[in-house]
C-alpha atoms as a PDB file:
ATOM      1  CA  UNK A   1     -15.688-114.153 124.149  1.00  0.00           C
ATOM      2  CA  UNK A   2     -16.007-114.354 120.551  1.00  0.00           C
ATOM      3  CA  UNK A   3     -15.100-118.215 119.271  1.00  0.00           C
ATOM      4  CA  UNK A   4     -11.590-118.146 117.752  1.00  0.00           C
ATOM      5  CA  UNK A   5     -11.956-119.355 113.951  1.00  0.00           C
ATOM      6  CA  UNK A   6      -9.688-122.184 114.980  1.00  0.00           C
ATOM      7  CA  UNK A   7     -12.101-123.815 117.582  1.00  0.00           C
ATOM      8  CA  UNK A   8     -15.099-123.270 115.711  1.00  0.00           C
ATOM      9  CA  UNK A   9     -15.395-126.711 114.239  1.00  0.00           C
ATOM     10  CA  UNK A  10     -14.426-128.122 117.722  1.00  0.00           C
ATOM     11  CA  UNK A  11     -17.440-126.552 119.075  1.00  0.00           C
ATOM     12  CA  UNK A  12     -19.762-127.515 116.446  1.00  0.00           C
ATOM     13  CA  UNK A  13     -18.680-131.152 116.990  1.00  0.00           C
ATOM     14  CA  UNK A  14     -19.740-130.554 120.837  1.00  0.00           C
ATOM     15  CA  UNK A  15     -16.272-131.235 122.345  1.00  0.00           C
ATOM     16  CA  UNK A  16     -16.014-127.847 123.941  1.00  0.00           C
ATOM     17  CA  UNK A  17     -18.924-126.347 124.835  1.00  0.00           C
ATOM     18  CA  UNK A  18     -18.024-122.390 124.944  1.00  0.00           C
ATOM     19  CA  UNK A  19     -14.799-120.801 124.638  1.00  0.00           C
ATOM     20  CA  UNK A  20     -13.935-118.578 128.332  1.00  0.00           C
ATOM     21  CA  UNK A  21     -10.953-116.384 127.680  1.00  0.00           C
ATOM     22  CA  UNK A  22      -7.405-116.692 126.194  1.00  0.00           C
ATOM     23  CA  UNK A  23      -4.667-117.958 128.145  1.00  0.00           C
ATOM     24  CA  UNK A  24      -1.530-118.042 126.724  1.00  0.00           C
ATOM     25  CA  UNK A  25      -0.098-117.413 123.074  1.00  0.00           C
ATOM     26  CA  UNK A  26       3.541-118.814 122.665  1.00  0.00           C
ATOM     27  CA  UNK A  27       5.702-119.221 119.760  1.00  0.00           C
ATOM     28  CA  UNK A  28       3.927-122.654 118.163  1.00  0.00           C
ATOM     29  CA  UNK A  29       0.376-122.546 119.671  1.00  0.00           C
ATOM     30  CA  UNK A  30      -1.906-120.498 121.801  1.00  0.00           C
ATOM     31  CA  UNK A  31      -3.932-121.596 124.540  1.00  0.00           C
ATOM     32  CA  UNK A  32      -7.281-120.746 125.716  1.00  0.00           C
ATOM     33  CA  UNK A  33      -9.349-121.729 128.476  1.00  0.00           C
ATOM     34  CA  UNK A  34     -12.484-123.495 127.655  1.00  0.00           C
ATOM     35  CA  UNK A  35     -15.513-125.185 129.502  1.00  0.00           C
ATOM     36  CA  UNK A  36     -16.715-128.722 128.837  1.00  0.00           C
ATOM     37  CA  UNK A  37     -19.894-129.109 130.619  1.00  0.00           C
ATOM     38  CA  UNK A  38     -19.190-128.401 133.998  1.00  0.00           C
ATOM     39  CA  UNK A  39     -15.580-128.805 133.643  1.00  0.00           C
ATOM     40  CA  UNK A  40     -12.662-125.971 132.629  1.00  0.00           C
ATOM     41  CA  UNK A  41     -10.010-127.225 130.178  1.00  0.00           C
ATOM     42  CA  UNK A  42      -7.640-126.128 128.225  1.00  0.00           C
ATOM     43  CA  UNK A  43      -7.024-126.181 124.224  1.00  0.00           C
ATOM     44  CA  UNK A  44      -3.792-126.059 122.649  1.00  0.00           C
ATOM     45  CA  UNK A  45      -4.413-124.581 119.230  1.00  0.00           C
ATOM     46  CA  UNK A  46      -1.079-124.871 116.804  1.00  0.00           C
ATOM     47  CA  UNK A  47      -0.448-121.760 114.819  1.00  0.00           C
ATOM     48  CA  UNK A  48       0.020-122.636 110.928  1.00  0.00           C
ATOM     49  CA  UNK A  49       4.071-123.335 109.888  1.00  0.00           C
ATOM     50  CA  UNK A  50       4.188-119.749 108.412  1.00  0.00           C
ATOM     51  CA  UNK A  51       2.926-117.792 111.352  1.00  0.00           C
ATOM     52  CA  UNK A  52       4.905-119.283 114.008  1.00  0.00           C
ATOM     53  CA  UNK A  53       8.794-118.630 115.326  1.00  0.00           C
ATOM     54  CA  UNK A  54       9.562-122.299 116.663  1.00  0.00           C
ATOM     55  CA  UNK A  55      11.908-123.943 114.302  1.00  0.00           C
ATOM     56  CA  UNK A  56      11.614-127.737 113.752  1.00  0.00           C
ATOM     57  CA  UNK A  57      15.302-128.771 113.882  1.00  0.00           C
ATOM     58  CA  UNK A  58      16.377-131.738 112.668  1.00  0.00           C
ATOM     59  CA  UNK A  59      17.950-133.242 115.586  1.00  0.00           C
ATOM     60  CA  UNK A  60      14.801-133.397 117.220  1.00  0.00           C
ATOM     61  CA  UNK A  61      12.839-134.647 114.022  1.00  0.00           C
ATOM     62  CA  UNK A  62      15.238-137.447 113.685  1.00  0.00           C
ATOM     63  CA  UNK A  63      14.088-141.352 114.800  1.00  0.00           C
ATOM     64  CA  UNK A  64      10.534-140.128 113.761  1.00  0.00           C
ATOM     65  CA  UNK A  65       8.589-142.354 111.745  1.00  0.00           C
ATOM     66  CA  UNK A  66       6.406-141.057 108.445  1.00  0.00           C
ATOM     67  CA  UNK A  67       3.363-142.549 107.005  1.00  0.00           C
ATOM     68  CA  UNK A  68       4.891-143.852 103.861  1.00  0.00           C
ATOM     69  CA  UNK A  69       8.486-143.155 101.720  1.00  0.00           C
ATOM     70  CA  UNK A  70       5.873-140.632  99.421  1.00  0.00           C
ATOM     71  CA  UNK A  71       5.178-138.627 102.679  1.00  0.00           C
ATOM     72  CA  UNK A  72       9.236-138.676 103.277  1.00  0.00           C
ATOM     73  CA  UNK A  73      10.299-137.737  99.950  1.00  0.00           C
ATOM     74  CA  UNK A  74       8.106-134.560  99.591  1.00  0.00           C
ATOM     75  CA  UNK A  75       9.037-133.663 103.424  1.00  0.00           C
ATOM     76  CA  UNK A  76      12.635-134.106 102.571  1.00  0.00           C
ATOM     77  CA  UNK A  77      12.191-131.678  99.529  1.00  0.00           C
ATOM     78  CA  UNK A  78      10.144-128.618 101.085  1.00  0.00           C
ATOM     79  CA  UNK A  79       7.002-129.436  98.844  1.00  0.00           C
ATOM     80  CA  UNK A  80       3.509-128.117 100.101  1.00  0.00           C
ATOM     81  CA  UNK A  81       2.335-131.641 100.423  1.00  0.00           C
ATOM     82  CA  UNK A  82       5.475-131.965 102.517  1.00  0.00           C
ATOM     83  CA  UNK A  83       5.342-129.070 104.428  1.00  0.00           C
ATOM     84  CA  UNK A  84       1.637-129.996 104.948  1.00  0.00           C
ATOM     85  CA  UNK A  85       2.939-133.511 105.669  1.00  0.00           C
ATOM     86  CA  UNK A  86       5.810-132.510 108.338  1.00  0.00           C
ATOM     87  CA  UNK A  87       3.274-129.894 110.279  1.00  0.00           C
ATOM     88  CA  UNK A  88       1.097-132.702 111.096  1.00  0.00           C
ATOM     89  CA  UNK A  89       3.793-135.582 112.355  1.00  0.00           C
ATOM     90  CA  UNK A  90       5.105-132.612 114.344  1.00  0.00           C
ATOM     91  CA  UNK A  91       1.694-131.530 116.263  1.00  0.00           C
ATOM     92  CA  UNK A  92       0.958-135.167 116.314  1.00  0.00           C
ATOM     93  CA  UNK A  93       4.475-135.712 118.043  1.00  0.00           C
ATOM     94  CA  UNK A  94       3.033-133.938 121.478  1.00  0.00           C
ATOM     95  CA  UNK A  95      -0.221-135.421 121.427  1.00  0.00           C
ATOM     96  CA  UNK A  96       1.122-139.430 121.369  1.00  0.00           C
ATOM     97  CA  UNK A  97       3.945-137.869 124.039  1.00  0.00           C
ATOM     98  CA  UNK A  98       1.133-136.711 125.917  1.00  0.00           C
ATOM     99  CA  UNK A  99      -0.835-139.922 125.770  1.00  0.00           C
ATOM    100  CA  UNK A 100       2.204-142.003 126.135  1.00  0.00           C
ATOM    101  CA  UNK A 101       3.260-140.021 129.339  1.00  0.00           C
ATOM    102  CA  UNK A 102       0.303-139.713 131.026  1.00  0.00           C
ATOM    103  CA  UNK A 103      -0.142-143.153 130.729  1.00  0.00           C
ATOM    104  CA  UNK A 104       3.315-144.397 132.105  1.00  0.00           C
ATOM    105  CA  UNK A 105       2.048-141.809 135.210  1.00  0.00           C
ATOM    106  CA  UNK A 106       4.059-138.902 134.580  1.00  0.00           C
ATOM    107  CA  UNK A 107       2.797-135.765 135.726  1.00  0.00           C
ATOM    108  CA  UNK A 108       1.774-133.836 132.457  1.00  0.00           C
ATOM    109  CA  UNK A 109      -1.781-132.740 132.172  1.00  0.00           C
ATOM    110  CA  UNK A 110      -4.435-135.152 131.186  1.00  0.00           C
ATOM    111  CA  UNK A 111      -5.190-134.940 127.681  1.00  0.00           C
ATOM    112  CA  UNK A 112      -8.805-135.821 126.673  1.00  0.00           C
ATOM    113  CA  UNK A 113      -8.972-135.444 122.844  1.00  0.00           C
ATOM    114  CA  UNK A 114      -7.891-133.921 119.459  1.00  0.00           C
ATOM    115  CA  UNK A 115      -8.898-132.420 116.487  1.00  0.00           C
ATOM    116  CA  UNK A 116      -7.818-130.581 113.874  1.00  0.00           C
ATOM    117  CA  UNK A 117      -4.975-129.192 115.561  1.00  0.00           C
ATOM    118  CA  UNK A 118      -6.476-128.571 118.392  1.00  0.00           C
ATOM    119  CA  UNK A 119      -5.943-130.393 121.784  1.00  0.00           C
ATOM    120  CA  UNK A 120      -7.963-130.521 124.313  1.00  0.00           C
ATOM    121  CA  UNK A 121      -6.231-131.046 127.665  1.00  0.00           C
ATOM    122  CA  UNK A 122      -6.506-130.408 131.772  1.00  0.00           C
ATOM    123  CA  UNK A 123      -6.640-127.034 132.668  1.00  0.00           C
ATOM    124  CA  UNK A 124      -3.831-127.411 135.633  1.00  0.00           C
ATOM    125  CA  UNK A 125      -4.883-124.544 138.497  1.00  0.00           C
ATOM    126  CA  UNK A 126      -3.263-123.518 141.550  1.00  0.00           C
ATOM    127  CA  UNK A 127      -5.790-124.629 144.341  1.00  0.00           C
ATOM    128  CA  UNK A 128      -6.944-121.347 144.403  1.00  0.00           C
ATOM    129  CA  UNK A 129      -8.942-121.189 141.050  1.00  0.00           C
ATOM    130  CA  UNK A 130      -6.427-119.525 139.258  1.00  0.00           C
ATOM    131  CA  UNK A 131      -4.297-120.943 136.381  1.00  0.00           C
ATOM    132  CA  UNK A 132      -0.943-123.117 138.126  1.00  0.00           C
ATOM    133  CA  UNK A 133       2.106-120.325 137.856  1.00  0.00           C
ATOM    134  CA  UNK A 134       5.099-121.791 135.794  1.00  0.00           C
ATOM    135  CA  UNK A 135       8.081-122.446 137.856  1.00  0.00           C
ATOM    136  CA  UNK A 136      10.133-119.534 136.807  1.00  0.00           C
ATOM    137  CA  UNK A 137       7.563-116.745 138.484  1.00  0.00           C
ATOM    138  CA  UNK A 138       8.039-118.485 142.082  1.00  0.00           C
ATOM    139  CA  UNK A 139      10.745-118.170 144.874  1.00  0.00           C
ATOM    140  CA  UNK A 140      11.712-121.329 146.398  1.00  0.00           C
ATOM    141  CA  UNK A 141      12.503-122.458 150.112  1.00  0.00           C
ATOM    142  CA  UNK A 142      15.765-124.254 149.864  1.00  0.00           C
ATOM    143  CA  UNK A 143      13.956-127.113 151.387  1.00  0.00           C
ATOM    144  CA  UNK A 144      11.126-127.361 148.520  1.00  0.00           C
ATOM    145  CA  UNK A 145      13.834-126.999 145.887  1.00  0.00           C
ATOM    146  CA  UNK A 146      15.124-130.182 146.966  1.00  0.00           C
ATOM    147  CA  UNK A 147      11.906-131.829 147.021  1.00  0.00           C
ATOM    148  CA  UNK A 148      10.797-130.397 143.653  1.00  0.00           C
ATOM    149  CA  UNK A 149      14.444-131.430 142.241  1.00  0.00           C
ATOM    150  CA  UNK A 150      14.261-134.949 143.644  1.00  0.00           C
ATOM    151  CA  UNK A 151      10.405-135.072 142.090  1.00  0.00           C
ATOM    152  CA  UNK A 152      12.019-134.084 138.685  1.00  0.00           C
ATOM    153  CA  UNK A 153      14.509-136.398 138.226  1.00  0.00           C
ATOM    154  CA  UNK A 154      12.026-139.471 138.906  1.00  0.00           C
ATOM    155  CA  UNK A 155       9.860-137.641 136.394  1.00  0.00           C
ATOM    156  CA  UNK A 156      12.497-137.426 133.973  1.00  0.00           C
ATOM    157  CA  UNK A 157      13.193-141.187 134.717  1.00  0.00           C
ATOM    158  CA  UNK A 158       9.769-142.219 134.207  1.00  0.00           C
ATOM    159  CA  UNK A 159       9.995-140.820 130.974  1.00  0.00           C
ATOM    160  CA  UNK A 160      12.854-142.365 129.867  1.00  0.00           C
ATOM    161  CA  UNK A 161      11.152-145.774 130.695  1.00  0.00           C
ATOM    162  CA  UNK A 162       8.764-144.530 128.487  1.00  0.00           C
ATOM    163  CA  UNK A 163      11.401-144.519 126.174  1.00  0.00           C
ATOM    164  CA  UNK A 164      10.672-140.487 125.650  1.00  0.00           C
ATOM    165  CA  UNK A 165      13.317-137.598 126.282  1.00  0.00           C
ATOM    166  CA  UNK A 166      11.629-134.041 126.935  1.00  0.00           C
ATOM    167  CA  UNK A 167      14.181-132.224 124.564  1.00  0.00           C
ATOM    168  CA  UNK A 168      13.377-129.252 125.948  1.00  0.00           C
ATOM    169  CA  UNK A 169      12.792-129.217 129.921  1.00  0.00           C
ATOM    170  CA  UNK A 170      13.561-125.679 131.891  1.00  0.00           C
ATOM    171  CA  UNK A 171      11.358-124.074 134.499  1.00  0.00           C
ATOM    172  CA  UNK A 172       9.535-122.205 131.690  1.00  0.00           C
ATOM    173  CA  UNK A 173       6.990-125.527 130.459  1.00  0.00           C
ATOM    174  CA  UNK A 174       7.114-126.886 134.079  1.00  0.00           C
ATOM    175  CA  UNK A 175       3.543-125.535 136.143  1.00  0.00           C
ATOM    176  CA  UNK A 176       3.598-125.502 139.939  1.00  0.00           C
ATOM    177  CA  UNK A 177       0.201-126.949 140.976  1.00  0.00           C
ATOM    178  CA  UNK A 178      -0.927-127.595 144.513  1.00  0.00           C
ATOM    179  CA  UNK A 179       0.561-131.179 144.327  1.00  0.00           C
ATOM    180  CA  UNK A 180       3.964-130.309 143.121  1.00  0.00           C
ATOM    181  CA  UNK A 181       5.227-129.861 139.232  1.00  0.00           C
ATOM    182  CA  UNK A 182       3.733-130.689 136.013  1.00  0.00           C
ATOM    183  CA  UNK A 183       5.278-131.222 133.006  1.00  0.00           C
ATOM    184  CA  UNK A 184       3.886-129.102 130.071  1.00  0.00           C
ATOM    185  CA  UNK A 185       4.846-128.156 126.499  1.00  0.00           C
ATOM    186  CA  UNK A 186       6.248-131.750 124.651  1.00  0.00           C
ATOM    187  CA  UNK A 187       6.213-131.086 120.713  1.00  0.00           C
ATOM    188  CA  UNK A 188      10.085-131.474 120.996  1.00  0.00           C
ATOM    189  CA  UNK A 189      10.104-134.884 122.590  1.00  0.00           C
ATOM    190  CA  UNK A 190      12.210-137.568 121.142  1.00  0.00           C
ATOM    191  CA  UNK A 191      12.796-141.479 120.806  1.00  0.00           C
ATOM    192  CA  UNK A 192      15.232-142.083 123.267  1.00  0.00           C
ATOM    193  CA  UNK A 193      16.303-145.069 121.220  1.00  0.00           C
ATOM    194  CA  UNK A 194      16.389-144.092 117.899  1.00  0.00           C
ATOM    195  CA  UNK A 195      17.162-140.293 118.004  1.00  0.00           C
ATOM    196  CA  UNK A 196      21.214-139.626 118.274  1.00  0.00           C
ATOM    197  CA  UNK A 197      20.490-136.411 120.033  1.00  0.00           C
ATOM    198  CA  UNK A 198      18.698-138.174 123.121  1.00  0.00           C
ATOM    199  CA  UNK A 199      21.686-138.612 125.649  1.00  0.00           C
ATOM    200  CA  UNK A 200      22.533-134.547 124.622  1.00  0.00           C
ATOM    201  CA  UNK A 201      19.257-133.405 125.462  1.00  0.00           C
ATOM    202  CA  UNK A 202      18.459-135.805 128.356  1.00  0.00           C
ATOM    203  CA  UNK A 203      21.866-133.656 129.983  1.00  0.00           C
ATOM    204  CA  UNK A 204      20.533-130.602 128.754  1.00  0.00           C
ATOM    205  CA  UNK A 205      17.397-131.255 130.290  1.00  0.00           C
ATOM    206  CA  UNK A 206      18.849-132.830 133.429  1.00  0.00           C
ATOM    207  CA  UNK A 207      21.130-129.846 133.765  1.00  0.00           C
ATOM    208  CA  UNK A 208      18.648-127.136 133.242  1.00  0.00           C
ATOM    209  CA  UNK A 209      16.377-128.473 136.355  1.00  0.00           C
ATOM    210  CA  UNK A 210      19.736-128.838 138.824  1.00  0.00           C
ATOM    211  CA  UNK A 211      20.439-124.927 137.608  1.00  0.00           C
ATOM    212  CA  UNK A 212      17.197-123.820 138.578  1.00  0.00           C
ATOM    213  CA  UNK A 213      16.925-125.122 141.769  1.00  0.00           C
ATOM    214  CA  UNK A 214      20.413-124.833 142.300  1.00  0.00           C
ATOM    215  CA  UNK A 215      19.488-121.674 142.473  1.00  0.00           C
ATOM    216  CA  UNK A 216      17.740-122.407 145.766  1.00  0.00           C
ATOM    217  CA  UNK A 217      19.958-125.051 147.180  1.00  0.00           C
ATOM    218  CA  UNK A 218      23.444-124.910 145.175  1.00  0.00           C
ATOM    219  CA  UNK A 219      24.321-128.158 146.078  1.00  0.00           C
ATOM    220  CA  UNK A 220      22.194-129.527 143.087  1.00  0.00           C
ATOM    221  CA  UNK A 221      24.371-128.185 140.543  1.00  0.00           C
ATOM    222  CA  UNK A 222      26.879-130.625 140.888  1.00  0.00           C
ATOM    223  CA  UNK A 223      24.923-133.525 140.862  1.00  0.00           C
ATOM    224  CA  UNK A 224      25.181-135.802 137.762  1.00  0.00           C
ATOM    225  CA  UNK A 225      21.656-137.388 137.180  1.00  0.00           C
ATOM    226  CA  UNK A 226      21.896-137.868 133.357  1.00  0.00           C
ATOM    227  CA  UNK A 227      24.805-139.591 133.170  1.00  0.00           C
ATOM    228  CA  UNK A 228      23.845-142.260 135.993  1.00  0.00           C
ATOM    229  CA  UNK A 229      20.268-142.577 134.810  1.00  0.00           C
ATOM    230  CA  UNK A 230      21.361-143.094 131.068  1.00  0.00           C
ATOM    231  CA  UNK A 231      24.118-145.880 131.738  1.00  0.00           C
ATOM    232  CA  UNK A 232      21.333-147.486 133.551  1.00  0.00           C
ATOM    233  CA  UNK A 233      19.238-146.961 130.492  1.00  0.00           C
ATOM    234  CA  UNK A 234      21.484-148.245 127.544  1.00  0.00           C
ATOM    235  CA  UNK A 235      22.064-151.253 130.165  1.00  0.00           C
ATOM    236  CA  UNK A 236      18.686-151.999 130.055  1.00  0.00           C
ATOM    237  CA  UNK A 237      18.233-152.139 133.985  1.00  0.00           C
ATOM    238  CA  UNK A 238      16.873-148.906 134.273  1.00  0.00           C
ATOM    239  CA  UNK A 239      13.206-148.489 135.912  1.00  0.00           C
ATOM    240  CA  UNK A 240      10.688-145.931 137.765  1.00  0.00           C
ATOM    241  CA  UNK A 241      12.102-147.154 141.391  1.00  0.00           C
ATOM    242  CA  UNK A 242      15.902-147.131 140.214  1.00  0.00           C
ATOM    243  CA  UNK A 243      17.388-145.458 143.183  1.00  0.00           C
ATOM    244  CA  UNK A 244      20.129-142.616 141.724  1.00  0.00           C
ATOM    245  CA  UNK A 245      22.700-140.747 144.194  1.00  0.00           C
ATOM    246  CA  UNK A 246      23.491-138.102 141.507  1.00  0.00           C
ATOM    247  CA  UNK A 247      27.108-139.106 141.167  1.00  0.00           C
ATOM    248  CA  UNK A 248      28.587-141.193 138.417  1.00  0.00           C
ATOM    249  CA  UNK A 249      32.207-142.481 137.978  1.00  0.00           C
ATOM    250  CA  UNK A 250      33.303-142.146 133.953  1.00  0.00           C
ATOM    251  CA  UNK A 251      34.182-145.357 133.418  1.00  0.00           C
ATOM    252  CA  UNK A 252      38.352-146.246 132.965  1.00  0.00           C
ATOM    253  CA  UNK A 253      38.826-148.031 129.623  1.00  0.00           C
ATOM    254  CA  UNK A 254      41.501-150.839 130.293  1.00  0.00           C
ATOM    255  CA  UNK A 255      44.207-150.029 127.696  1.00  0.00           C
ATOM    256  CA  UNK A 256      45.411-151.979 124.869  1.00  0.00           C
ATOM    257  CA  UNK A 257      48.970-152.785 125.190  1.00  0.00           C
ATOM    258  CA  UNK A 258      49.085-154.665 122.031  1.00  0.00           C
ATOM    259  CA  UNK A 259      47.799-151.824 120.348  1.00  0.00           C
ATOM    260  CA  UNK A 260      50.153-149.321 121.725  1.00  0.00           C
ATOM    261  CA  UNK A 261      53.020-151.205 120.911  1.00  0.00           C
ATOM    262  CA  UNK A 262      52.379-151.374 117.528  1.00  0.00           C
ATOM    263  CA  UNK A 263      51.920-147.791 117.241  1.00  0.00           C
ATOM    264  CA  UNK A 264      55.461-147.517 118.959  1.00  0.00           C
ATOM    265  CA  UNK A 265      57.324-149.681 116.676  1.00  0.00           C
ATOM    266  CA  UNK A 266      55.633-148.503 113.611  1.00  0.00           C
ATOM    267  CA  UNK A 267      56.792-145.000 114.747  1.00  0.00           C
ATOM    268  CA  UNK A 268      60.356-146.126 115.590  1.00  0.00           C
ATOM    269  CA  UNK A 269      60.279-147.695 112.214  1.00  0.00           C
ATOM    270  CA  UNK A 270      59.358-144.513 110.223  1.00  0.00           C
ATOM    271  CA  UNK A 271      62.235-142.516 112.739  1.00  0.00           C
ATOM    272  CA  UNK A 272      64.763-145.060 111.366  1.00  0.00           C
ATOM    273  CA  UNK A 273      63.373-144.887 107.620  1.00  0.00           C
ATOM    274  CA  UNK A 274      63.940-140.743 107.624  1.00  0.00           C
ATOM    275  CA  UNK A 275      67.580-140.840 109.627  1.00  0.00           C
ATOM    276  CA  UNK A 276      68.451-143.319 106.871  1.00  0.00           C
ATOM    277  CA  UNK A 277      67.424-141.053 103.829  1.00  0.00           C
ATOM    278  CA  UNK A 278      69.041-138.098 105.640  1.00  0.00           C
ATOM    279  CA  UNK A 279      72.105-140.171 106.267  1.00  0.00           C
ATOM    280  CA  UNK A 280      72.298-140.911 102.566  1.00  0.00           C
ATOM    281  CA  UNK A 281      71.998-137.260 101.525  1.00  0.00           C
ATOM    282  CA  UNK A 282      74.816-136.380 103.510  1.00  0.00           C
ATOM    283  CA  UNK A 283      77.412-139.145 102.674  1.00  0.00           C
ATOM    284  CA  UNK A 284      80.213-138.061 100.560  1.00  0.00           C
ATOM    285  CA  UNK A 285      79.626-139.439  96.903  1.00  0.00           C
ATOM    286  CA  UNK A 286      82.504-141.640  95.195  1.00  0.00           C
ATOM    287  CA  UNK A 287      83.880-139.927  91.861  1.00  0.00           C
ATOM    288  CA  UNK A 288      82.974-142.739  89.343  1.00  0.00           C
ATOM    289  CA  UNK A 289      86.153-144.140  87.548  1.00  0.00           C
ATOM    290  CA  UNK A 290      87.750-142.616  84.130  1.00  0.00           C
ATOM    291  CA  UNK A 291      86.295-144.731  81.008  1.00  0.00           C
ATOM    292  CA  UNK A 292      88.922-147.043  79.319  1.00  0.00           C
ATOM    293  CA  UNK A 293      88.892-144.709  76.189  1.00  0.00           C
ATOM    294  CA  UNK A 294      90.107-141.827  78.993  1.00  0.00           C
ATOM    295  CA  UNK A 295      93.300-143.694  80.646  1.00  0.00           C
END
């Protein structure tokens, strides 16, 4: 096929040696299958801010760090140097994800290099030599749904010893490839430290996989990974071989008395301050005496 104007300078530079076919085109990139010597791959090219639907919200852009306070200020005021600015910490956001992932050994494709907005990653197949399906276009034996679920959570786990939440986990950007799922699509990941949003999305993320393959074995969607897995976390004793039942206790906050009784006695003290004015209003005034000048 004709080379897309995108990956032109990524085949000049020899990184990709021919462009095969398109494979994908989503709302922030589109993704086309290309060969590297012997080897099929994939790149990930990022369509420019103003020709693409995904909106960068700010709760997942918060906890991420900018180059300098110049690059902040102009990305804070909408300026084309910001704009510029913010489209680049945002692609760059899924390629050190990636990295970072794939390096604490979480199933997400290998990525290899990139350049230019362009990322060059493992093409993840089915066995068969086609492209992996995504786990929304399969039907699920109630006894792989468990399997798969269980798989998730530990992946989920790893990442959160990574100190990364996905942000945006659901069977749509999770493949099915002969060795069980792979977790794609990361531009939304967050600092699970430093982003205020994390536990939110870690339950959103948690919740989405136990209501897909609840689907398949209902019993999953009443487990409670994220809240177990994040106590652990903020405790600091969380790890890859944690072992999680999926049930968590809230915990009972022992009351303050102390407190409680002063909020009773500063109520029964404002009680007797109003019956007092109200008693006052109603008591019968004295007539004052006649003046001297009067009797």
């Amino acid at each position: 096929m004709k080379t897309p104007k995108r990956l032109e300078p990524v085949l000049e530079d020899g990184l990709i040696d021919e462009v095969i076919r398109p494979l994908m085109s989503g709302k922030e990139a589109a993704v086309y299958v290309v060969r590297c010597g012997t080897e099929l791959r994939c790149a990930k090219v990022y369509k420019e801010a103003n020709k693409r639907g995904f909106r960068q919200a700010a709760e997942y852009q918060e906890g991420r760090k900018t180059r300098n306070s110049r690059d902040a200020r102009a990305m804070a005021k909408g300026s084309k140097h910001g704009r510029k600015e913010q489209e680049e910490a945002w692609q760059n956001a899924e390629v050190a994800a990636l990295f970072r992932l794939a390096a604490a050994g979480v199933r997400v494709p290998t990525p290899y290099d990139y350049m230019d907005g362009v990322l060059l990653m493992e093409l993840v197949g089915d066995g068969s030599g086609d492209v992996a399906p995504r786990l929304n276009d399969v039907d699920l034996l109630p006894d792989d749904a468990r399997e798969f679920h269980a798989f998730m959570i530990g992946e989920i786990v790893k990442m959160l010893c990574a100190g990364l939440v996905h942000g945006d986990l659901s069977e749509f950007n999770v493949l099915l490839g002969p060795e069980g799922p792979v977790i794609i699509d990361l531009p939304q990941a967050v600092d699970a430290a430093a982003n205020n949003h994390a536990f939110s999305m870690l339950e959103r993320d948690v919740r989405n996989m136990a209501e897909y393959f609840g689907q398949f074995a209902p019993e999953l969607l009443y487990t409670k990974y994220a809240k177990e897995m994040w106590a652990l976390f903020e405790a600091g004793k969380l790890t890859p071989e944690s072992p999680l039942t999926g049930e968590f206790d809230e915990p009972e906050e022992e009351a303050d008395v102390e407190a409680v009784m002063r909020e009773i006695k500063a109520a029964l003290a404002e009680q007797a301050r109003l019956e007092a004015l109200r008693n006052a209003e109603d008591a019968p005034r004295d007539e004052p005496p006649p003046p001297p000048w009067a009797s």
